[in-house]
C-alpha atoms as a PDB file:
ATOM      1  CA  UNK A   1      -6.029  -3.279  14.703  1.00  0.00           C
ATOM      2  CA  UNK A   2      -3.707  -4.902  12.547  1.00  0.00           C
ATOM      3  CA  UNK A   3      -0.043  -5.030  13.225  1.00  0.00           C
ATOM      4  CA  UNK A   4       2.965  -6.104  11.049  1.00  0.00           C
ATOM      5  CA  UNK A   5       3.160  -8.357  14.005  1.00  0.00           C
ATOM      6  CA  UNK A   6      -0.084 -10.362  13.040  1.00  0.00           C
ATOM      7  CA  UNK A   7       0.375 -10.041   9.690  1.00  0.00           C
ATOM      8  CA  UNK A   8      -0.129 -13.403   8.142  1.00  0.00           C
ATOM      9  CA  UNK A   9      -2.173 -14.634  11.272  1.00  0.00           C
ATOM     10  CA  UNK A  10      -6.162 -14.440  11.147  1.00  0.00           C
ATOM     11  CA  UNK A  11      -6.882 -11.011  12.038  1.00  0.00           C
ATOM     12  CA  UNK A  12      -7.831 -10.583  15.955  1.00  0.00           C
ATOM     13  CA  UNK A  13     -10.397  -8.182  16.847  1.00  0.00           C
ATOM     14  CA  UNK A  14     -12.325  -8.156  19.771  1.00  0.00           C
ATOM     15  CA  UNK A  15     -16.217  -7.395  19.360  1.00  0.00           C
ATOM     16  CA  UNK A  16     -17.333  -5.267  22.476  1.00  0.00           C
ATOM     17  CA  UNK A  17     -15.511  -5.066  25.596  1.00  0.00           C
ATOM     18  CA  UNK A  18     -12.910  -6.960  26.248  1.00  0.00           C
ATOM     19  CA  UNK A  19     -13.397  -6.597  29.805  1.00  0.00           C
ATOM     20  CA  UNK A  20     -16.229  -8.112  30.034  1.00  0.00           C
ATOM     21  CA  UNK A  21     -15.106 -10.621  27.482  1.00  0.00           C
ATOM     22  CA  UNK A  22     -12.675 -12.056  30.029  1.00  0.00           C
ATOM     23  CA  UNK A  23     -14.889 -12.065  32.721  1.00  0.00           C
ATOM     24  CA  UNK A  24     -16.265 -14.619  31.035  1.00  0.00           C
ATOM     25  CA  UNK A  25     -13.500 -16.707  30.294  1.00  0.00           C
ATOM     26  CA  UNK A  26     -11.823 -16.762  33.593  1.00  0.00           C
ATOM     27  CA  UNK A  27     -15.630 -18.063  34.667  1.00  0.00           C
ATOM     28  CA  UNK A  28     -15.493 -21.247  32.052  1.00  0.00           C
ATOM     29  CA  UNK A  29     -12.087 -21.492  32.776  1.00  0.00           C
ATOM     30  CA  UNK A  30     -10.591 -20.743  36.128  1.00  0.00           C
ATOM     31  CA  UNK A  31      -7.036 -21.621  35.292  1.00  0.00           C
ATOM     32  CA  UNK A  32      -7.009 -18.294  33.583  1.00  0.00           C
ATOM     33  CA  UNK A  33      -5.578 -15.358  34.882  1.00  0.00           C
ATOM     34  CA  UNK A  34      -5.554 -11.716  34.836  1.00  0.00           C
ATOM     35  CA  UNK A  35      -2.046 -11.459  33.694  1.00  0.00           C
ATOM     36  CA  UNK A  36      -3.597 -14.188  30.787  1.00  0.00           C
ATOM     37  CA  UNK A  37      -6.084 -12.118  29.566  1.00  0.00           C
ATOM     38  CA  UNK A  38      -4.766  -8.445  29.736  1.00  0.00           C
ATOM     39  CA  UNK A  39      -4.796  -7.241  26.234  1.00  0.00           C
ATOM     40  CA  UNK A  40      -2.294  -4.396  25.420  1.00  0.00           C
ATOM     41  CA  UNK A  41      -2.735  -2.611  22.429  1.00  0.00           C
ATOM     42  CA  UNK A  42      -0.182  -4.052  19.479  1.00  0.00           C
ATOM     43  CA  UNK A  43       0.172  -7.401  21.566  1.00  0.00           C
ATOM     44  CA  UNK A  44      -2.939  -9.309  20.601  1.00  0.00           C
ATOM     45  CA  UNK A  45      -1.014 -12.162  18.987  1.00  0.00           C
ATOM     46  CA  UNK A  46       1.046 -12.418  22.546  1.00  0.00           C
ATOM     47  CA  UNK A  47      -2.552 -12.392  24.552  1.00  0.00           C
ATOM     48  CA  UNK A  48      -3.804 -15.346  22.499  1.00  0.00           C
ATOM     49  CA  UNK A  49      -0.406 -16.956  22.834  1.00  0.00           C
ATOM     50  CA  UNK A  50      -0.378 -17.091  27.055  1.00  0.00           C
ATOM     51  CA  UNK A  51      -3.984 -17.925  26.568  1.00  0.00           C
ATOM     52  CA  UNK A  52      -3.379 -20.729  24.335  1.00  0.00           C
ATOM     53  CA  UNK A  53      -0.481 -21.988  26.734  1.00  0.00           C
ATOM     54  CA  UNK A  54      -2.593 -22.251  30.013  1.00  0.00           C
ATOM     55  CA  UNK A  55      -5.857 -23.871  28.225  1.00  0.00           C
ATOM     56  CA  UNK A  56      -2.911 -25.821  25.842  1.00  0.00           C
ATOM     57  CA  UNK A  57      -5.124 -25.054  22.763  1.00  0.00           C
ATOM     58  CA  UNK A  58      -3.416 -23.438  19.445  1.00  0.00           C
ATOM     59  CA  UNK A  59      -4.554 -20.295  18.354  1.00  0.00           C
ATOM     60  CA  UNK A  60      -7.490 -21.408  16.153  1.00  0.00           C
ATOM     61  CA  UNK A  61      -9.189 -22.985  19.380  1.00  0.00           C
ATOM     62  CA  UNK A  62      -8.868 -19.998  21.451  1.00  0.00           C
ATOM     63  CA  UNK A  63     -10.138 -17.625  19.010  1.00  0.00           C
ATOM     64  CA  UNK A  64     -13.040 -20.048  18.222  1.00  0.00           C
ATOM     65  CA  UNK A  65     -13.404 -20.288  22.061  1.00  0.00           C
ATOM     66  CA  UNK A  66     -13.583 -16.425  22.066  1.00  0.00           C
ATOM     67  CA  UNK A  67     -16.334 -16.366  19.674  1.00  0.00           C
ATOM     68  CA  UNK A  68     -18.276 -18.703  21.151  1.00  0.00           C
ATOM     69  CA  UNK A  69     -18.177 -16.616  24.315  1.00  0.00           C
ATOM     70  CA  UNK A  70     -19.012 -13.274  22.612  1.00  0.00           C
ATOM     71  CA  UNK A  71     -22.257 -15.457  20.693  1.00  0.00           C
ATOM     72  CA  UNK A  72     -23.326 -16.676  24.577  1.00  0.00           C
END
């Protein structure tokens, strides 16, 4: 879904459940919480932001961190 919000930002689109997607990152990272990781629709760009802020990584690491979770 792309928002006026993230326009401009790389588009962020989650490849199968997201659920299950944070499972696995509050595994690999147990700073995480479930308050990080709940994704409402329209407020992806927020999500990745209070991700970011916990793991202190900038958007590009957290998405690549994402993908490298949905290739595991």
């Amino acid at each position: 879904m792309d928002t006026n919000q993230n326009k401009g930002d790389k588009f962020f689109k989650t490849p199968g459940a997201w659920n299950e997607q944070a499972k696995q990152l509050k595994e690999k990272f147990s700073i995480l919480t479930d308050q990080d990781l709940k994704l409402e629709e329209g407020k992806e760009r927020e999500m990745l932001e209070r991700i970011g802020n916990r793991l202190r990584k900038n958007r590009e690491e957290v998405l690549n961190i994402i993908k490298e979770i949905n290739l595991s």
